[in-house]
PDB file of N, CA and C in Angstrom:
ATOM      1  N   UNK A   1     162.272  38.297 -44.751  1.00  0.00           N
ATOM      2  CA  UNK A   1     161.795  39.408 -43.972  1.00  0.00           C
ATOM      3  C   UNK A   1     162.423  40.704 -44.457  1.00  0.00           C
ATOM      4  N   UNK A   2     163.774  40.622 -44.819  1.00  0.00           N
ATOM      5  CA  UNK A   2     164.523  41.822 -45.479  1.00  0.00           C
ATOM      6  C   UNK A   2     163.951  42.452 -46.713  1.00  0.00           C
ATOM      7  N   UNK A   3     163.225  41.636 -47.618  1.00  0.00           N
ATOM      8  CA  UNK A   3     162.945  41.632 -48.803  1.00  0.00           C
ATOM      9  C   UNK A   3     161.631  42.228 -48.367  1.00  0.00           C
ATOM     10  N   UNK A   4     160.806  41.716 -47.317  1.00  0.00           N
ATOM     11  CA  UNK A   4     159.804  42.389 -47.237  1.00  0.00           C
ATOM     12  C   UNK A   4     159.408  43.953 -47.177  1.00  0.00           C
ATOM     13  N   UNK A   5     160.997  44.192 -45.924  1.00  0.00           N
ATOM     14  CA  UNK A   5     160.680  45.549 -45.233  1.00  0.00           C
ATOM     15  C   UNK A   5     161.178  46.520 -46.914  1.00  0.00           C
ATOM     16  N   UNK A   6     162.270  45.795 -47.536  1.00  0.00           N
ATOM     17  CA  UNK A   6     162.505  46.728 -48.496  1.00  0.00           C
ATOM     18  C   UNK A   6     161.155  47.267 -49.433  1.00  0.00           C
ATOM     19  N   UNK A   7     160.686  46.359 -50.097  1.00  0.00           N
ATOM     20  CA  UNK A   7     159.349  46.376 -50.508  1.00  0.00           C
ATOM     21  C   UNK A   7     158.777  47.405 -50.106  1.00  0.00           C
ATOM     22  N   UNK A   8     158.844  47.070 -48.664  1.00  0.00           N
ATOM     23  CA  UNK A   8     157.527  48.167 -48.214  1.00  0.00           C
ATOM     24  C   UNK A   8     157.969  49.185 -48.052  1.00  0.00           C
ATOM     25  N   UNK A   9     159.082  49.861 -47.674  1.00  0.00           N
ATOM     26  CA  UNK A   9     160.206  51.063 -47.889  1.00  0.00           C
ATOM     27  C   UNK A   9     160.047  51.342 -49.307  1.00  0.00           C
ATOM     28  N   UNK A  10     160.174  50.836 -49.958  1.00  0.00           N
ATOM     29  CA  UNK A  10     160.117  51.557 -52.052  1.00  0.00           C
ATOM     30  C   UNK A  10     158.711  51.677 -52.097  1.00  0.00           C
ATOM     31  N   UNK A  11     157.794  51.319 -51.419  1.00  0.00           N
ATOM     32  CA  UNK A  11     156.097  51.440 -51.735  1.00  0.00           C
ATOM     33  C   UNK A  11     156.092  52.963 -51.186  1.00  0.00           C
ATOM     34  N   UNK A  12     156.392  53.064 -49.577  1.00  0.00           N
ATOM     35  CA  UNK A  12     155.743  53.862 -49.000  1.00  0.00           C
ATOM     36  C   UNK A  12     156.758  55.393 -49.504  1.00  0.00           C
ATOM     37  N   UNK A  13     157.841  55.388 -50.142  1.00  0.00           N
ATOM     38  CA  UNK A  13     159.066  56.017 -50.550  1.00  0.00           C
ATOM     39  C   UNK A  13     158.183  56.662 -52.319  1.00  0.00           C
ATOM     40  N   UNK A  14     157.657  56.084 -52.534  1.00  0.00           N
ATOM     41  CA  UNK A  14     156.810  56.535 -54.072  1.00  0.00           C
ATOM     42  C   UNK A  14     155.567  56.978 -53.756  1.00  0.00           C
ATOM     43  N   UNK A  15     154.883  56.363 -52.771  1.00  0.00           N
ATOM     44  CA  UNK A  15     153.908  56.936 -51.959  1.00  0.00           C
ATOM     45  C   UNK A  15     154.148  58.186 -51.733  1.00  0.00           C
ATOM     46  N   UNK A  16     155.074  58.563 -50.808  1.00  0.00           N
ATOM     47  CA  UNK A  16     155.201  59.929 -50.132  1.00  0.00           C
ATOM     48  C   UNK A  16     156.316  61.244 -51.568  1.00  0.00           C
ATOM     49  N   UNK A  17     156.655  60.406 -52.452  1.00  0.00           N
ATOM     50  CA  UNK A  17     157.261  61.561 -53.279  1.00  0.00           C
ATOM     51  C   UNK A  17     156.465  61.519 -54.821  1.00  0.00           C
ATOM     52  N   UNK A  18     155.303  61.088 -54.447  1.00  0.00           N
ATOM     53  CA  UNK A  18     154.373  60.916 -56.030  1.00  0.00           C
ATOM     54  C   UNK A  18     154.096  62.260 -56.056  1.00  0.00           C
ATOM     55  N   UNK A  19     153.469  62.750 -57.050  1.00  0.00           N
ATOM     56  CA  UNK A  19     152.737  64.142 -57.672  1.00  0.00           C
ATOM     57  C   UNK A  19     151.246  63.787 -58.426  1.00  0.00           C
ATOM     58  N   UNK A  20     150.927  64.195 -57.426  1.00  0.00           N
ATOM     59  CA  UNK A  20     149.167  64.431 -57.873  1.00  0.00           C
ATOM     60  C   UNK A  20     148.697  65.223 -58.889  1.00  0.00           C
ATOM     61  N   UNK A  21     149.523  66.469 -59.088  1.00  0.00           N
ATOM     62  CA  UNK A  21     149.500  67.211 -59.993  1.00  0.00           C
ATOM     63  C   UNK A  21     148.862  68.289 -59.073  1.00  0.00           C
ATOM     64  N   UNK A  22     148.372  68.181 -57.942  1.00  0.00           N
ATOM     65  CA  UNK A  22     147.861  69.090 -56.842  1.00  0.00           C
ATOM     66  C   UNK A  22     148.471  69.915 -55.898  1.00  0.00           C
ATOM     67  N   UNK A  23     149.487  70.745 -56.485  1.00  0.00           N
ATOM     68  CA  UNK A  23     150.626  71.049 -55.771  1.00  0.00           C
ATOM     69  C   UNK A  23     150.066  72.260 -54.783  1.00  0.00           C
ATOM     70  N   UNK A  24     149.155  72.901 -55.313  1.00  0.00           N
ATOM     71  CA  UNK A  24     147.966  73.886 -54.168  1.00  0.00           C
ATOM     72  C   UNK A  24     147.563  73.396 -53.469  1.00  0.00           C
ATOM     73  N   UNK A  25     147.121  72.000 -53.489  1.00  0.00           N
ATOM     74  CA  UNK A  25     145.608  72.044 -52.554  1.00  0.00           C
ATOM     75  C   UNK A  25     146.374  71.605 -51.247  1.00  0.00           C
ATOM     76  N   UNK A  26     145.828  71.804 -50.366  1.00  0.00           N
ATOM     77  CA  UNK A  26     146.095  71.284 -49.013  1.00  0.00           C
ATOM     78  C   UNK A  26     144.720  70.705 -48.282  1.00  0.00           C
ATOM     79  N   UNK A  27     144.465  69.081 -47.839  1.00  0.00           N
ATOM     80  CA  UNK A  27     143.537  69.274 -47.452  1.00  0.00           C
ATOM     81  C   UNK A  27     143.434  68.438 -45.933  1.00  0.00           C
ATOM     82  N   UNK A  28     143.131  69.007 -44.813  1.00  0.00           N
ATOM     83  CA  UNK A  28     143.146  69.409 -43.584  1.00  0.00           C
ATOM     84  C   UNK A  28     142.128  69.011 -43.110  1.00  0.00           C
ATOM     85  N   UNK A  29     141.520  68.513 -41.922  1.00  0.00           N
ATOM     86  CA  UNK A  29     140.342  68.262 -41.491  1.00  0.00           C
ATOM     87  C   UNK A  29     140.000  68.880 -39.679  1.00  0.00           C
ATOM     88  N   UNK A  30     138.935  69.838 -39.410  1.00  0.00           N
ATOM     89  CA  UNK A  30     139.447  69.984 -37.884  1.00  0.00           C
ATOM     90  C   UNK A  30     138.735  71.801 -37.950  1.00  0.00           C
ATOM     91  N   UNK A  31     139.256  72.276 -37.511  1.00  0.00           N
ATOM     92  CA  UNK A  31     138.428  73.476 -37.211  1.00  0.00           C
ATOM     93  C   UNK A  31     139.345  74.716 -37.755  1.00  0.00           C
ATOM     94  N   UNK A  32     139.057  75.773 -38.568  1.00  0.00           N
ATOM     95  CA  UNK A  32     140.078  76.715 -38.857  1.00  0.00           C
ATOM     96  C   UNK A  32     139.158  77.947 -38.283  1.00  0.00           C
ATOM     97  N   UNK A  33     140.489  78.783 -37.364  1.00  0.00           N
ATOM     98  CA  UNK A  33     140.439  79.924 -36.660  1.00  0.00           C
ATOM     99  C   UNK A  33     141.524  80.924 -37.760  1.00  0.00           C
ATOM    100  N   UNK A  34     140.870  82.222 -37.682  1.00  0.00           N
ATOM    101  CA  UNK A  34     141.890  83.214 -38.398  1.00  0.00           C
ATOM    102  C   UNK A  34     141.694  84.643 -37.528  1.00  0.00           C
ATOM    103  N   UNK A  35     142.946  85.099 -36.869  1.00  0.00           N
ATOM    104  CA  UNK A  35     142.815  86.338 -36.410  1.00  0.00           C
ATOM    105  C   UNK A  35     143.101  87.126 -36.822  1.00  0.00           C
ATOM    106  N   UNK A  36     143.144  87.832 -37.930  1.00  0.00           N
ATOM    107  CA  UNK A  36     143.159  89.116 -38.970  1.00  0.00           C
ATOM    108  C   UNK A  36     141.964  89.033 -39.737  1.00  0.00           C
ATOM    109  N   UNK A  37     141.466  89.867 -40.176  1.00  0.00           N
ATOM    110  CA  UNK A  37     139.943  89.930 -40.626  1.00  0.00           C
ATOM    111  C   UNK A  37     140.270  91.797 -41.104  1.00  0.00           C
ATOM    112  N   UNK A  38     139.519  91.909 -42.293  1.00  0.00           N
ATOM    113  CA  UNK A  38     139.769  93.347 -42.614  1.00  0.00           C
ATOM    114  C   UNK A  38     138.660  94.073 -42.373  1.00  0.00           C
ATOM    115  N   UNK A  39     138.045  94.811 -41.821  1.00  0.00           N
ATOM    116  CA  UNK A  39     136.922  95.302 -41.688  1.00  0.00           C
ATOM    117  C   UNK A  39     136.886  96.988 -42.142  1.00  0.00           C
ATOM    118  N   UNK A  40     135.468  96.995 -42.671  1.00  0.00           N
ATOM    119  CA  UNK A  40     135.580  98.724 -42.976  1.00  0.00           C
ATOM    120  C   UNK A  40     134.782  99.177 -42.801  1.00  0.00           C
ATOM    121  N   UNK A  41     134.409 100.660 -42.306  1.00  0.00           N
ATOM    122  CA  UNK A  41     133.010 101.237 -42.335  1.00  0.00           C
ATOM    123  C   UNK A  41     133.235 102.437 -43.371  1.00  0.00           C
ATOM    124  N   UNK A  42     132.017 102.995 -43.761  1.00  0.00           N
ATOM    125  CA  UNK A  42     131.684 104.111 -44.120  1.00  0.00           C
ATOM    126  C   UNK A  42     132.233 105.639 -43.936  1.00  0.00           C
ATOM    127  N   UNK A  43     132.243 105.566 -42.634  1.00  0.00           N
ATOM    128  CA  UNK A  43     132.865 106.324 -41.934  1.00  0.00           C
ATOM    129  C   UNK A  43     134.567 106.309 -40.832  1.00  0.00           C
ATOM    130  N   UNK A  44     134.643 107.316 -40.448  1.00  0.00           N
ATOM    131  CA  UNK A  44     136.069 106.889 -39.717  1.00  0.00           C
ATOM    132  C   UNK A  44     135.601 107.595 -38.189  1.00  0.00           C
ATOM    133  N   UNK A  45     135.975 106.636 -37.258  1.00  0.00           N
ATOM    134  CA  UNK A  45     135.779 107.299 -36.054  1.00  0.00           C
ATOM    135  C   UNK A  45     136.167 106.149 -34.695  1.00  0.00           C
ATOM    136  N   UNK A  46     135.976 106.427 -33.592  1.00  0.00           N
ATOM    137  CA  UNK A  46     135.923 106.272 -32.456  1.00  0.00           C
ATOM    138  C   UNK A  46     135.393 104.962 -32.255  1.00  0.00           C
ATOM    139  N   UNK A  47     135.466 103.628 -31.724  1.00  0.00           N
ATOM    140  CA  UNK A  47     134.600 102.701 -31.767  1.00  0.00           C
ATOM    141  C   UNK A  47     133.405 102.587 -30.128  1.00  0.00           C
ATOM    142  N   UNK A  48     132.070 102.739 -30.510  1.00  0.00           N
ATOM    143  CA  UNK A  48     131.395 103.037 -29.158  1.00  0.00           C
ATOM    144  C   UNK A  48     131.276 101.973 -28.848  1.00  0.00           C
ATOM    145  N   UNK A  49     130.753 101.367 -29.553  1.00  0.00           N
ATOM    146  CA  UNK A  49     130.053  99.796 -29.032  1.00  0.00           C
ATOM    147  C   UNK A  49     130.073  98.373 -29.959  1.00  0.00           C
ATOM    148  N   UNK A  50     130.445  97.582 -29.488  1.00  0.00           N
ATOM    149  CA  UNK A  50     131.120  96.198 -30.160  1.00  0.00           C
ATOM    150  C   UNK A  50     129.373  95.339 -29.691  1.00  0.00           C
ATOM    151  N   UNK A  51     128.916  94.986 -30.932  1.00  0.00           N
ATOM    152  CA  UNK A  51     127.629  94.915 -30.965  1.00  0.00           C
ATOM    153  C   UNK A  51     127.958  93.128 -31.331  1.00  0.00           C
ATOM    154  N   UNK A  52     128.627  92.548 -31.485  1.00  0.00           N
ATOM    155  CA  UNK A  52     128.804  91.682 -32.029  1.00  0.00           C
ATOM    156  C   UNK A  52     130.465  90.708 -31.657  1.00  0.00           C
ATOM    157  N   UNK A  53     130.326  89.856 -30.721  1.00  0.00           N
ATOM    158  CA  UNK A  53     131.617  89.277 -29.798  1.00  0.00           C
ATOM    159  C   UNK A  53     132.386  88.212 -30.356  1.00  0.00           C
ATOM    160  N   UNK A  54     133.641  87.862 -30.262  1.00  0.00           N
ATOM    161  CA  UNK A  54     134.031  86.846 -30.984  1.00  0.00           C
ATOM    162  C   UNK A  54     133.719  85.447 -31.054  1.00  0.00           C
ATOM    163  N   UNK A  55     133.450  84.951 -32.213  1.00  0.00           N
ATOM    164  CA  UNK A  55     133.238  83.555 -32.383  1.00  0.00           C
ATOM    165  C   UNK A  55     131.531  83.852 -32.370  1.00  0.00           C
ATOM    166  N   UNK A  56     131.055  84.738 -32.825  1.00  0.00           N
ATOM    167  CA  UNK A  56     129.089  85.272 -32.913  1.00  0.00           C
ATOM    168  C   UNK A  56     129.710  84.900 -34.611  1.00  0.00           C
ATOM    169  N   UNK A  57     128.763  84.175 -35.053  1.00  0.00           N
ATOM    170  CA  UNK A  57     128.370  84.282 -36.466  1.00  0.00           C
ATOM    171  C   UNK A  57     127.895  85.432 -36.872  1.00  0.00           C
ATOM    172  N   UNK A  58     128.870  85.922 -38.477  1.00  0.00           N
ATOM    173  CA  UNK A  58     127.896  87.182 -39.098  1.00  0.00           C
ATOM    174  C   UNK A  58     127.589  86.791 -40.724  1.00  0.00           C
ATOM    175  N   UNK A  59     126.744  87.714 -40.898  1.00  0.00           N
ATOM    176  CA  UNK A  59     126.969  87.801 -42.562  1.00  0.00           C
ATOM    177  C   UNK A  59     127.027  88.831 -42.987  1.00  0.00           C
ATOM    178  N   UNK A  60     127.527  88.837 -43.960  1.00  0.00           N
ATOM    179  CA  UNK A  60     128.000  90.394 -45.264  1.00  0.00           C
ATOM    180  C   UNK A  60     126.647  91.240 -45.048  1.00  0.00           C
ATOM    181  N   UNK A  61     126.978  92.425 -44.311  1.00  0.00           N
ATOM    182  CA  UNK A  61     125.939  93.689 -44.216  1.00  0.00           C
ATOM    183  C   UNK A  61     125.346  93.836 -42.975  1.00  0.00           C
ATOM    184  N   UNK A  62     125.835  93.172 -41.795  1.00  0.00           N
ATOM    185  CA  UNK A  62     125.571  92.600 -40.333  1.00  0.00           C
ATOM    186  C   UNK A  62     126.659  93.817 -39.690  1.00  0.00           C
ATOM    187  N   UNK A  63     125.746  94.801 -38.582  1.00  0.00           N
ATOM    188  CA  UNK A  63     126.416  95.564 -37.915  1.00  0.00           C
ATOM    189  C   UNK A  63     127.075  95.111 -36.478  1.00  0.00           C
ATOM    190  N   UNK A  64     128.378  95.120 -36.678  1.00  0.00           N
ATOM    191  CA  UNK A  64     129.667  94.432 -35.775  1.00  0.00           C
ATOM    192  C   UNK A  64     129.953  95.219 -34.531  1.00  0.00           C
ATOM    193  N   UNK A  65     129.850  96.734 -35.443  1.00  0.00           N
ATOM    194  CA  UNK A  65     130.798  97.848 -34.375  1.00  0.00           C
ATOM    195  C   UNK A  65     129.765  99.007 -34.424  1.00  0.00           C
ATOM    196  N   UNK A  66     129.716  99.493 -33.248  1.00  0.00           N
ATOM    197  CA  UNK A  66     129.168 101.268 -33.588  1.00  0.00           C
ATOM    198  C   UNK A  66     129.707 102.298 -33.506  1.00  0.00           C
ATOM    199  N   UNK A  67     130.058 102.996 -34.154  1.00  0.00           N
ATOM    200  CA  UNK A  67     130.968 104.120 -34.315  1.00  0.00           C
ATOM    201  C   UNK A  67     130.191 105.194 -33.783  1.00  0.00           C
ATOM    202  N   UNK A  68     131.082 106.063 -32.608  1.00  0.00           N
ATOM    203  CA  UNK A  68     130.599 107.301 -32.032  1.00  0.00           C
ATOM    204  C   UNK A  68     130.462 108.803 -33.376  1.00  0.00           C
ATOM    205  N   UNK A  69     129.064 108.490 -33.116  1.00  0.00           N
ATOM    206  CA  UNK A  69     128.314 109.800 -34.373  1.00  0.00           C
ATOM    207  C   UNK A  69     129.636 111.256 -34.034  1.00  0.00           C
ATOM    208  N   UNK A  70     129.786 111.199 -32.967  1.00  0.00           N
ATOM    209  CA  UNK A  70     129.969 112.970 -32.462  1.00  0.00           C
ATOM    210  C   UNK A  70     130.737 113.558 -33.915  1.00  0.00           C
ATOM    211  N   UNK A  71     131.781 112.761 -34.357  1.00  0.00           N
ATOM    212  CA  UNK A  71     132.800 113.665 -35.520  1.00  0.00           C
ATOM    213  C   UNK A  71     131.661 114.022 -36.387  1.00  0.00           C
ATOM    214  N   UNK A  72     130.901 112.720 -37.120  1.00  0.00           N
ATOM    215  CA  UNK A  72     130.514 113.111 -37.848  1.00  0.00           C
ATOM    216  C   UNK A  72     129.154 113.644 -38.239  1.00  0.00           C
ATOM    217  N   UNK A  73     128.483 113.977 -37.131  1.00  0.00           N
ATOM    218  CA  UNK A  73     127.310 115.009 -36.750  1.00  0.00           C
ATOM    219  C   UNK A  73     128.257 116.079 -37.251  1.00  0.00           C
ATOM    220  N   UNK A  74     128.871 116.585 -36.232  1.00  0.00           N
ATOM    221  CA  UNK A  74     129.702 118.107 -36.376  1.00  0.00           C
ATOM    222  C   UNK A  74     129.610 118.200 -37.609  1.00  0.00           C
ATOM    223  N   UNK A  75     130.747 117.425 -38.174  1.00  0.00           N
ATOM    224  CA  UNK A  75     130.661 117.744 -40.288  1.00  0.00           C
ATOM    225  C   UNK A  75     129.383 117.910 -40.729  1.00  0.00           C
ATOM    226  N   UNK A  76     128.432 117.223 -40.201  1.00  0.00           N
ATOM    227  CA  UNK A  76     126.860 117.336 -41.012  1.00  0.00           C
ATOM    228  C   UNK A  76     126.718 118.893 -41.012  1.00  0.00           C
ATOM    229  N   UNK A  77     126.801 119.142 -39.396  1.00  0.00           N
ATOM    230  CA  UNK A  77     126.200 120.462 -38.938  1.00  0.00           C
ATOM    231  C   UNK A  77     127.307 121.817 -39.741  1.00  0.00           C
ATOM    232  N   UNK A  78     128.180 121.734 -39.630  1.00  0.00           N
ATOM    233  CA  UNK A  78     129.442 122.477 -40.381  1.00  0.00           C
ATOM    234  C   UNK A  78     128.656 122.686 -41.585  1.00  0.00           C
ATOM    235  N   UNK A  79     128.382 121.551 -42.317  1.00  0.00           N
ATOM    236  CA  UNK A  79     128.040 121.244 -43.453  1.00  0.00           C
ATOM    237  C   UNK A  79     126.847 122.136 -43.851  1.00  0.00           C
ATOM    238  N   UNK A  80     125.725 122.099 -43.236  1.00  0.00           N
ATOM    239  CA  UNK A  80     124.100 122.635 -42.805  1.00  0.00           C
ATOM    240  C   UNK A  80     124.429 124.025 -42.713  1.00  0.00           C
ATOM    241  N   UNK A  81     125.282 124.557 -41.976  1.00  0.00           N
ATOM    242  CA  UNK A  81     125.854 125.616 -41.596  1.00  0.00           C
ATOM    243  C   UNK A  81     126.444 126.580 -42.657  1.00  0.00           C
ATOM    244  N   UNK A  82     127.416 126.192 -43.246  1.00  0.00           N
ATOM    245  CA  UNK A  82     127.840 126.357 -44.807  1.00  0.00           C
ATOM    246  C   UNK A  82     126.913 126.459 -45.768  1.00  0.00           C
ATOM    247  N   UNK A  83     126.053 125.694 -45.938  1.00  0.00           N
ATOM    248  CA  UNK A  83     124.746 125.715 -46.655  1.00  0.00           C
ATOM    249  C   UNK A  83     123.760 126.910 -46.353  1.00  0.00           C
ATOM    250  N   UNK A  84     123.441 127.163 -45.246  1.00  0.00           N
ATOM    251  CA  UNK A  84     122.520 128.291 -44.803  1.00  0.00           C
ATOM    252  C   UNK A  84     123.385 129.708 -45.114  1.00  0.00           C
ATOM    253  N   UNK A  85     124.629 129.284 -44.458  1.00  0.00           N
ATOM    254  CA  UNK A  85     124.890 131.269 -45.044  1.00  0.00           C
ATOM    255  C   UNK A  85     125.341 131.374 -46.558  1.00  0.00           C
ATOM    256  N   UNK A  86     125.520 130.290 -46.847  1.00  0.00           N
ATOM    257  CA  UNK A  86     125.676 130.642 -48.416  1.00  0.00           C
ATOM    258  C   UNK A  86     124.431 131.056 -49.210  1.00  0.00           C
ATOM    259  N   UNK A  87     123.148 130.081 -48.979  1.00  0.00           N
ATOM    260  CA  UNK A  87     122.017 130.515 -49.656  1.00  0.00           C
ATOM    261  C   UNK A  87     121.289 131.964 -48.946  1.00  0.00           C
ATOM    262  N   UNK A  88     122.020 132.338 -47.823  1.00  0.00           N
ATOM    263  CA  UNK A  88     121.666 133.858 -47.118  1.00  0.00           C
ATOM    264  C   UNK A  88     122.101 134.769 -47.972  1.00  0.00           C
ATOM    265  N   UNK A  89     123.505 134.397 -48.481  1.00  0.00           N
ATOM    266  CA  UNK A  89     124.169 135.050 -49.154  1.00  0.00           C
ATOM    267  C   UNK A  89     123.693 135.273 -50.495  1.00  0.00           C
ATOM    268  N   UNK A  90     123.679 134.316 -51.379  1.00  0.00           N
ATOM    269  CA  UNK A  90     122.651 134.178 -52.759  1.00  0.00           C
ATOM    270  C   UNK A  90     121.312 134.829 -52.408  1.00  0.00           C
ATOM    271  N   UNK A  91     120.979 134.772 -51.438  1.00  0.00           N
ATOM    272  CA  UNK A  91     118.901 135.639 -51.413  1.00  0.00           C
ATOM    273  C   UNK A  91     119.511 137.319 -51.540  1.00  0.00           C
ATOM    274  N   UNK A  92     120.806 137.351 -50.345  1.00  0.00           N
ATOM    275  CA  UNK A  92     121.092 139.097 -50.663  1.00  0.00           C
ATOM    276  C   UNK A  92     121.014 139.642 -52.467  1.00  0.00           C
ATOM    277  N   UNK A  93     122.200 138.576 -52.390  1.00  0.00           N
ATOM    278  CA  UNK A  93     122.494 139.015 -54.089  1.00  0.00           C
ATOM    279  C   UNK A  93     121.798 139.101 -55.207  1.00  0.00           C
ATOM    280  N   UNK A  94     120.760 138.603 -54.674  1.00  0.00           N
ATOM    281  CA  UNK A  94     119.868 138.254 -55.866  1.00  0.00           C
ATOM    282  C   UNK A  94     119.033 139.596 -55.563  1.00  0.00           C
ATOM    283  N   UNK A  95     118.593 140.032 -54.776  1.00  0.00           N
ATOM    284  CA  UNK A  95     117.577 141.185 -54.892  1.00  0.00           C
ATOM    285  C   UNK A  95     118.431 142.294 -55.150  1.00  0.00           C
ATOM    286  N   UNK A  96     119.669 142.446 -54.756  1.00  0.00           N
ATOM    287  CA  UNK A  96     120.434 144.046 -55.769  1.00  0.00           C
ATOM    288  C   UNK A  96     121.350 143.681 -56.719  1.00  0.00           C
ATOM    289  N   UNK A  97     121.913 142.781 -56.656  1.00  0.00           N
ATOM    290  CA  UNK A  97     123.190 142.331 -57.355  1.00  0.00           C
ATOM    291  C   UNK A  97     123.244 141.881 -58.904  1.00  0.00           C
ATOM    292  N   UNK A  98     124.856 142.329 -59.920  1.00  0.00           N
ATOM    293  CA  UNK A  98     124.892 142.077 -61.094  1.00  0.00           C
ATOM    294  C   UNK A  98     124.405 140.683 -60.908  1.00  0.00           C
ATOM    295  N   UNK A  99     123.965 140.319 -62.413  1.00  0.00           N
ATOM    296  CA  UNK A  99     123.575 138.991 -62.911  1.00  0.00           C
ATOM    297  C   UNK A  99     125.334 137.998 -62.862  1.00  0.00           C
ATOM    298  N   UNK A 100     126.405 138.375 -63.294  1.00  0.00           N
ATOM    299  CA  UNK A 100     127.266 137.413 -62.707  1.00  0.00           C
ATOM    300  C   UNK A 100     127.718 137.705 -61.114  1.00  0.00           C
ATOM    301  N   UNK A 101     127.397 137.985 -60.186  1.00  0.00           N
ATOM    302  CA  UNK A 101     127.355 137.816 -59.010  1.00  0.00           C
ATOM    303  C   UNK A 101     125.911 136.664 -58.903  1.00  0.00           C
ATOM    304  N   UNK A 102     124.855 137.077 -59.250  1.00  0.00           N
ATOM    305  CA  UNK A 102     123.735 135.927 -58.675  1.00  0.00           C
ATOM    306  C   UNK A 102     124.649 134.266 -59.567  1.00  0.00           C
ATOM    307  N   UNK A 103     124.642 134.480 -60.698  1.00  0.00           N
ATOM    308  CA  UNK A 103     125.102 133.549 -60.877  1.00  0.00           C
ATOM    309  C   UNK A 103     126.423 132.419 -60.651  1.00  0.00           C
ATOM    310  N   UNK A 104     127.695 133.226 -59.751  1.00  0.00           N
ATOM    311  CA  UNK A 104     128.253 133.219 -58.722  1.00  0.00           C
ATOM    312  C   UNK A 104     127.993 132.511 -57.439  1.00  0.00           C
ATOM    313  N   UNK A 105     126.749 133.068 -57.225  1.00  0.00           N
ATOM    314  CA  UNK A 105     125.445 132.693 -55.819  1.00  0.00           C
ATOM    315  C   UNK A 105     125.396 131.550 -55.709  1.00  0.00           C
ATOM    316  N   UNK A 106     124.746 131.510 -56.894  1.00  0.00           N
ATOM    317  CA  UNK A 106     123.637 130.500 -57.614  1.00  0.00           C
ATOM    318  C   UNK A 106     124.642 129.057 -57.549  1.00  0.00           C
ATOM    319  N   UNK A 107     126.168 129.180 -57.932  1.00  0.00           N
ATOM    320  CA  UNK A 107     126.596 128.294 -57.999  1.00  0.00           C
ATOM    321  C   UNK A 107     127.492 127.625 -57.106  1.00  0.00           C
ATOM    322  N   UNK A 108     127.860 129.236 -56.049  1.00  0.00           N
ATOM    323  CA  UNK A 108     128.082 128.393 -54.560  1.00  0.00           C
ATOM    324  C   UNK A 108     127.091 127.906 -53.933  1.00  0.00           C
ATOM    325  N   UNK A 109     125.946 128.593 -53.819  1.00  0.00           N
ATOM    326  CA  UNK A 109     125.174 127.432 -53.636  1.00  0.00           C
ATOM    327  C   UNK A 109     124.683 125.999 -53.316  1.00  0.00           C
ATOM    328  N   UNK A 110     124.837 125.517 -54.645  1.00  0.00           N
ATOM    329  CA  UNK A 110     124.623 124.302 -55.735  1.00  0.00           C
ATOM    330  C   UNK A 110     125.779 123.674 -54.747  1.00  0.00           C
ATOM    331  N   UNK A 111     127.035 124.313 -54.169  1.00  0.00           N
ATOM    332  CA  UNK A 111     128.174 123.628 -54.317  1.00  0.00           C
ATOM    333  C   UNK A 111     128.088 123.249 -52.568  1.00  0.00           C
ATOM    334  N   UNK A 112     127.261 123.845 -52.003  1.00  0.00           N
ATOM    335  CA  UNK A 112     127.364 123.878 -50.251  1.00  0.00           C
ATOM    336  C   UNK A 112     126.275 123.081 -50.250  1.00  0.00           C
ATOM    337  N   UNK A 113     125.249 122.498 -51.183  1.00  0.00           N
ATOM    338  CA  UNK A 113     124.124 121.751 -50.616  1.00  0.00           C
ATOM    339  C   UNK A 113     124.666 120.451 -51.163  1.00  0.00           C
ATOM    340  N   UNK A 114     125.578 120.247 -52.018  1.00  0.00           N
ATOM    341  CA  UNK A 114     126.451 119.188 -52.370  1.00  0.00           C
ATOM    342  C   UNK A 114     126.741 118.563 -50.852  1.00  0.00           C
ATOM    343  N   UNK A 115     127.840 119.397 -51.177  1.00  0.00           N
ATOM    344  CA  UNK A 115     128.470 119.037 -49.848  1.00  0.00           C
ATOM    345  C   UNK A 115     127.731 119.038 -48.830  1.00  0.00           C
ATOM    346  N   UNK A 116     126.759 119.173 -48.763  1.00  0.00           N
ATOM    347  CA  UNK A 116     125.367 119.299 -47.317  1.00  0.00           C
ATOM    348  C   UNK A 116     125.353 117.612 -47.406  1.00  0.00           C
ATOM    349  N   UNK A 117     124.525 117.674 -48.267  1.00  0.00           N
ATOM    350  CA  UNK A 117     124.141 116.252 -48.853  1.00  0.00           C
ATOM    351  C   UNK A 117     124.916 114.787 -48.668  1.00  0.00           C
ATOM    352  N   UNK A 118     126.157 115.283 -49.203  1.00  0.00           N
ATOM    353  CA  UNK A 118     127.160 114.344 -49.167  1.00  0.00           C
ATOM    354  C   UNK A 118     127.788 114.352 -47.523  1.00  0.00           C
ATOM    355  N   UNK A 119     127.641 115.161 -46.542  1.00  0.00           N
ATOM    356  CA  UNK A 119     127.974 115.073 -45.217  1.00  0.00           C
ATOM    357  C   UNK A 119     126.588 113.855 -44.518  1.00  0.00           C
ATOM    358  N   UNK A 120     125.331 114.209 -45.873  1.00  0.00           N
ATOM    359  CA  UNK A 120     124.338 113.259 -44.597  1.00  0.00           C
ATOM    360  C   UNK A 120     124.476 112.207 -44.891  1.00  0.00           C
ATOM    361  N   UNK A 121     125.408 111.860 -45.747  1.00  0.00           N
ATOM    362  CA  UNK A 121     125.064 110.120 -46.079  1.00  0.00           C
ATOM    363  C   UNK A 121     126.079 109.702 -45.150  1.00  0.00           C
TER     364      UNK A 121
END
């Protein structure tokens, strides 16, 4: 009986200190939960509305959260705003003004409908 248990002690003893060569893998069976998750939007703001509750299935491009517009309306409008008196400004210049002043204009302008643009996306 001694001889037996030893046996089975050196089996289960090489058993448990063998090398698979799998020193990564871990493999687990059962349900995996993770509470950190990185999420990002487009924008930065306020969160209005949670469109989407925990443990809801999503997929990549699935809207989660809604972010309150208000900041970034304003910037649009700032933006729109900047844009209009600048090209007010370029229409003056252009009907009396030297040619490097219009071209001046011309290129703030160019530079406020940029930035117009880039506020609407």
């Amino acid at each position: 009986m001694k001889k037996l248990l030893a046996i089975t002690s050196i089996i289960a003893l090489l058993i448990g200190c063998g090398d698979n060569g799998e020193k990564d893998k871990i493999e687990l069976s059962g349900t995996v939960e993770t509470t950190n998750i990185i999420l990002s939007s487009q924008v930065a703001g306020t969160i209005q509305q949670i469109v989407r509750e925990e443990g809801n299935r999503v997929n990549a491009g699935d809207t989660i959260m809604i972010i309150d517009p208000e900041t970034y309306q304003l910037q649009l409008n700032q933006a729109e705003a900047q844009r209009d008196l600048t090209k007010s400004k370029y229409d003056m210049l252009k009907k009396g003004a030297r040619s490097e002043d219009k071209s001046q204009a011309s290129e703030a302008l160019k530079q406020a409908e940029a930035n117009y643009e880039s506020a609407k996306v």
